[in-house]
Protein backbone atom coordinates (compact mmCIF):
# COMPACT_ATOMS: atom_id res chain seq x y z
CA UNK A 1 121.05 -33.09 73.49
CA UNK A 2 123.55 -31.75 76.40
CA UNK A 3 120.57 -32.77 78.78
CA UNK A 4 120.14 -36.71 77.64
CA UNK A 5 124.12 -36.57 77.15
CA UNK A 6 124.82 -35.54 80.67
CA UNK A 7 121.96 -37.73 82.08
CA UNK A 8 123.26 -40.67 80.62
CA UNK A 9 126.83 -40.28 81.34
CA UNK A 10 125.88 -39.54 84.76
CA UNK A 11 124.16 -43.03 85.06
CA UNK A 12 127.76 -44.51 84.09
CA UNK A 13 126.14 -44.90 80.28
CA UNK A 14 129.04 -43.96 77.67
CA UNK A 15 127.87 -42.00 74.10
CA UNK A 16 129.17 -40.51 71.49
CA UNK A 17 128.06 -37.45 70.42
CA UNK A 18 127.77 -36.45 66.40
CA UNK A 19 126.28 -34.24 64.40
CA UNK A 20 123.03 -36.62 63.55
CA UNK A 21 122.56 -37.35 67.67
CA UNK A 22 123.50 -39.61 70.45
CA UNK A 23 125.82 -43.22 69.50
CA UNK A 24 126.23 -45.43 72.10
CA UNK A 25 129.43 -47.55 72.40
CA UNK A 26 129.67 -50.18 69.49
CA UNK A 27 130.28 -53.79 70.60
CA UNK A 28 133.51 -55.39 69.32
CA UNK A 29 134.09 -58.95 71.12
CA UNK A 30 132.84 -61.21 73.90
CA UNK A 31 134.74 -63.46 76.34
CA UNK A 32 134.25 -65.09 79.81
CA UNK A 33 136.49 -66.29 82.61
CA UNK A 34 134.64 -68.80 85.57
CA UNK A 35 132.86 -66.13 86.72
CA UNK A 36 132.61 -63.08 84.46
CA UNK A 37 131.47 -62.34 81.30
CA UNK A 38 133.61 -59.47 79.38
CA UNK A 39 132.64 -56.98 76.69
CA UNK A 40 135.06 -54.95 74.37
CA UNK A 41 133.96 -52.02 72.53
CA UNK A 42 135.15 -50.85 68.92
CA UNK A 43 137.21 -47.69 71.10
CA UNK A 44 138.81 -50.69 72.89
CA UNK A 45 137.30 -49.67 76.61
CA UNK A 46 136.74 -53.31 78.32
CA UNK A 47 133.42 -53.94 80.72
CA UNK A 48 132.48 -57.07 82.70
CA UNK A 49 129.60 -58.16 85.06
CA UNK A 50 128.97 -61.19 87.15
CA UNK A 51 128.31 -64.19 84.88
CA UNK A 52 125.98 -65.44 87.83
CA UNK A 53 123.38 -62.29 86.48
CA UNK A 54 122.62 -64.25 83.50
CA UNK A 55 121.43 -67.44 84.71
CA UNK A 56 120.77 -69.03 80.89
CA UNK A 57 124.77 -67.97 79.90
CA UNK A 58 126.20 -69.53 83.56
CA UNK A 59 124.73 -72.88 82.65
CA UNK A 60 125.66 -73.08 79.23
CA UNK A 61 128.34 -74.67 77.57
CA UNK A 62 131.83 -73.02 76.13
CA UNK A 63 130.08 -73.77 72.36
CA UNK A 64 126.74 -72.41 73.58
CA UNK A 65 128.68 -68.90 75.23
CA UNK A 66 130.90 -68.63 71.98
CA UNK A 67 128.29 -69.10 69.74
CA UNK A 68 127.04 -65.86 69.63
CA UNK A 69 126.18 -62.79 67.02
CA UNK A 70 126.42 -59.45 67.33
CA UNK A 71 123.71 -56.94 65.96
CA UNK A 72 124.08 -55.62 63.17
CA UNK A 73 124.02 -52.03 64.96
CA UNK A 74 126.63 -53.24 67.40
CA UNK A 75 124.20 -52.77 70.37
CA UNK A 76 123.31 -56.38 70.95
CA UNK A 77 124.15 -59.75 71.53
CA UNK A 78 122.49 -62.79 70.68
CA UNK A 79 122.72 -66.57 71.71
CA UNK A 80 120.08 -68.15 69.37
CA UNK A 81 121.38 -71.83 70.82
CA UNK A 82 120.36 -70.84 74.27
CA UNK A 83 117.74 -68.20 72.97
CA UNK A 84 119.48 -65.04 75.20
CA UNK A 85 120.08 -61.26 74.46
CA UNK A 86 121.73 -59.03 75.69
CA UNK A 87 121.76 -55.02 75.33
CA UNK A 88 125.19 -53.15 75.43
CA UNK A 89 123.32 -50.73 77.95
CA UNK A 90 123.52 -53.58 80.47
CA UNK A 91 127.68 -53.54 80.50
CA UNK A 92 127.98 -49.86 80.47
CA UNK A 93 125.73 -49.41 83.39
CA UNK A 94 128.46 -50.00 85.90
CA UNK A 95 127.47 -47.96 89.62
CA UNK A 96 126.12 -50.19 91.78
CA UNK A 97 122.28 -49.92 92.07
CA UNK A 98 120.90 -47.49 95.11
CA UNK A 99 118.57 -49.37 97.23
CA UNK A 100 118.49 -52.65 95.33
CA UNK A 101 115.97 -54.45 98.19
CA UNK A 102 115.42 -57.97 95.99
CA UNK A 103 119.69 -57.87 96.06
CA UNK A 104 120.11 -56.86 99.48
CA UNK A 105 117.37 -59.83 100.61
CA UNK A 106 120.26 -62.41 98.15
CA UNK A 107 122.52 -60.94 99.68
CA UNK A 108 121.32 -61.35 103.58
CA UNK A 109 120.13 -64.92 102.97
CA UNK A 110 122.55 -66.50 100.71
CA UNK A 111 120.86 -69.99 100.73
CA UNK A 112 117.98 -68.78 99.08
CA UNK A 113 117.37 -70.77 95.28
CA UNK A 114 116.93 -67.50 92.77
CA UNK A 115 115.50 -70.80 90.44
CA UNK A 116 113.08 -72.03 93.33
CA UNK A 117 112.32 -68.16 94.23
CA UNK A 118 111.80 -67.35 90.52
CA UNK A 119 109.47 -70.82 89.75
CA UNK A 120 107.12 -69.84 93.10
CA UNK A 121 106.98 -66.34 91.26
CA UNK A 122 106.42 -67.53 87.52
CA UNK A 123 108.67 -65.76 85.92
CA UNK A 124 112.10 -66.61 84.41
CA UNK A 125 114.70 -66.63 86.85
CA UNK A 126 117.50 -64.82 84.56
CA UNK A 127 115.23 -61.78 85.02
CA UNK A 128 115.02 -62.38 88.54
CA UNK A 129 118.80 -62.59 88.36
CA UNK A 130 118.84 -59.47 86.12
CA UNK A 131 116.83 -57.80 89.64
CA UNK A 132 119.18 -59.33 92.29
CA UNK A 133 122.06 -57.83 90.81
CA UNK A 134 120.30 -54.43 89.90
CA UNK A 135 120.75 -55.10 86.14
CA UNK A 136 116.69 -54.65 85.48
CA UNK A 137 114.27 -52.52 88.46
CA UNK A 138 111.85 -54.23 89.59
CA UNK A 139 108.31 -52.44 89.52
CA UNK A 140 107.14 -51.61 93.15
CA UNK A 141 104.30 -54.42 93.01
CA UNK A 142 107.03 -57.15 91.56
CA UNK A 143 109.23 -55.95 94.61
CA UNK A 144 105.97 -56.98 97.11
CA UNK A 145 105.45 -59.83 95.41
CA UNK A 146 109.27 -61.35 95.80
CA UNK A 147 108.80 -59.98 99.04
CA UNK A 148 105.57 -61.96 99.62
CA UNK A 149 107.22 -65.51 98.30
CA UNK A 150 109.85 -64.79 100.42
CA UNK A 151 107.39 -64.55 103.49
CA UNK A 152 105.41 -67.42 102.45
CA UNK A 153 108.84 -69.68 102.48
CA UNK A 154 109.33 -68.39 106.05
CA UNK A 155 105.96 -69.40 107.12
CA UNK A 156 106.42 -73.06 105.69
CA UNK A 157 109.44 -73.43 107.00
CA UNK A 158 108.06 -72.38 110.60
CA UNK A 159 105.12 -74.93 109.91
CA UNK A 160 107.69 -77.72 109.18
């Protein structure tokens, strides 16, 4: 147990230690600002990320973003009017990612459309989202694929 403790406390993951095994953090509340969205556990420690890393929450409404239900193991979110989860594990993660390529490409070509990028790839562009801002890893083929699409935009735009 010291092992997986110290592992995931060293990947900015909080626990809780008892006698039947490892507890992570319990979710108490929910909030947003413009561009955050906030997190409050039950031992009152606060944790936000960028609202823009969950594309389906940025676009919805006040309602939609306060209509939401925690699990009943305090681990999860749910937004059954927008059909989005979320994991607690995704606010406690808080170091910025180590050679995040698909965030440092967003971050070098700020024009680029994560939607447009995301359609050309077929997959959903919170995910992609979830990538850019090193929420989810990429696999190294999904990596050389947004790589590809990238390169293919290039060479229509040169062909223009």
């Amino acid at each position: 147990m010291r092992i997986i403790e110290k592992s995931l406390s060293q990947n900015g993951i909080n626990v809780l230690m008892t006698k039947g095994g490892l507890n992570m953090e319990k979710i108490k509340n929910v909030w947003f600002d413009k561009n955050r969205i906030y997190m409050r556990t039950q031992s009152n420690k606060t944790f936000s990320r960028p609202l823009e890393a969950y594309p389906e929450l940025m676009d919805a409404t006040t309602e939609q973003r306060n209509d939401y239900i925690i699990g009943d193991d305090g681990e999860d979110i749910r937004w059954e009017t927008i059909d989005a989860d979320m994991h607690i594990s995704s606010f406690l993660e808080t170091s910025e990612p180590k050679n995040n390529e698909i965030g440092e490409l967003f971050a070098k070509y700020p024009w680029l459309n994560v939607s447009e990028v995301a359609r050309s790839l077929n997959i959903n562009k919170s995910l992609l989202a979830r990538y850019i801002y090193g929420i989810s890893k990429p696999s190294e083929k999904r990596v050389a694929e947004i790589k590809e699409a990238l390169h293919r935009f290039g060479k229509e735009l040169l062909s223009a």
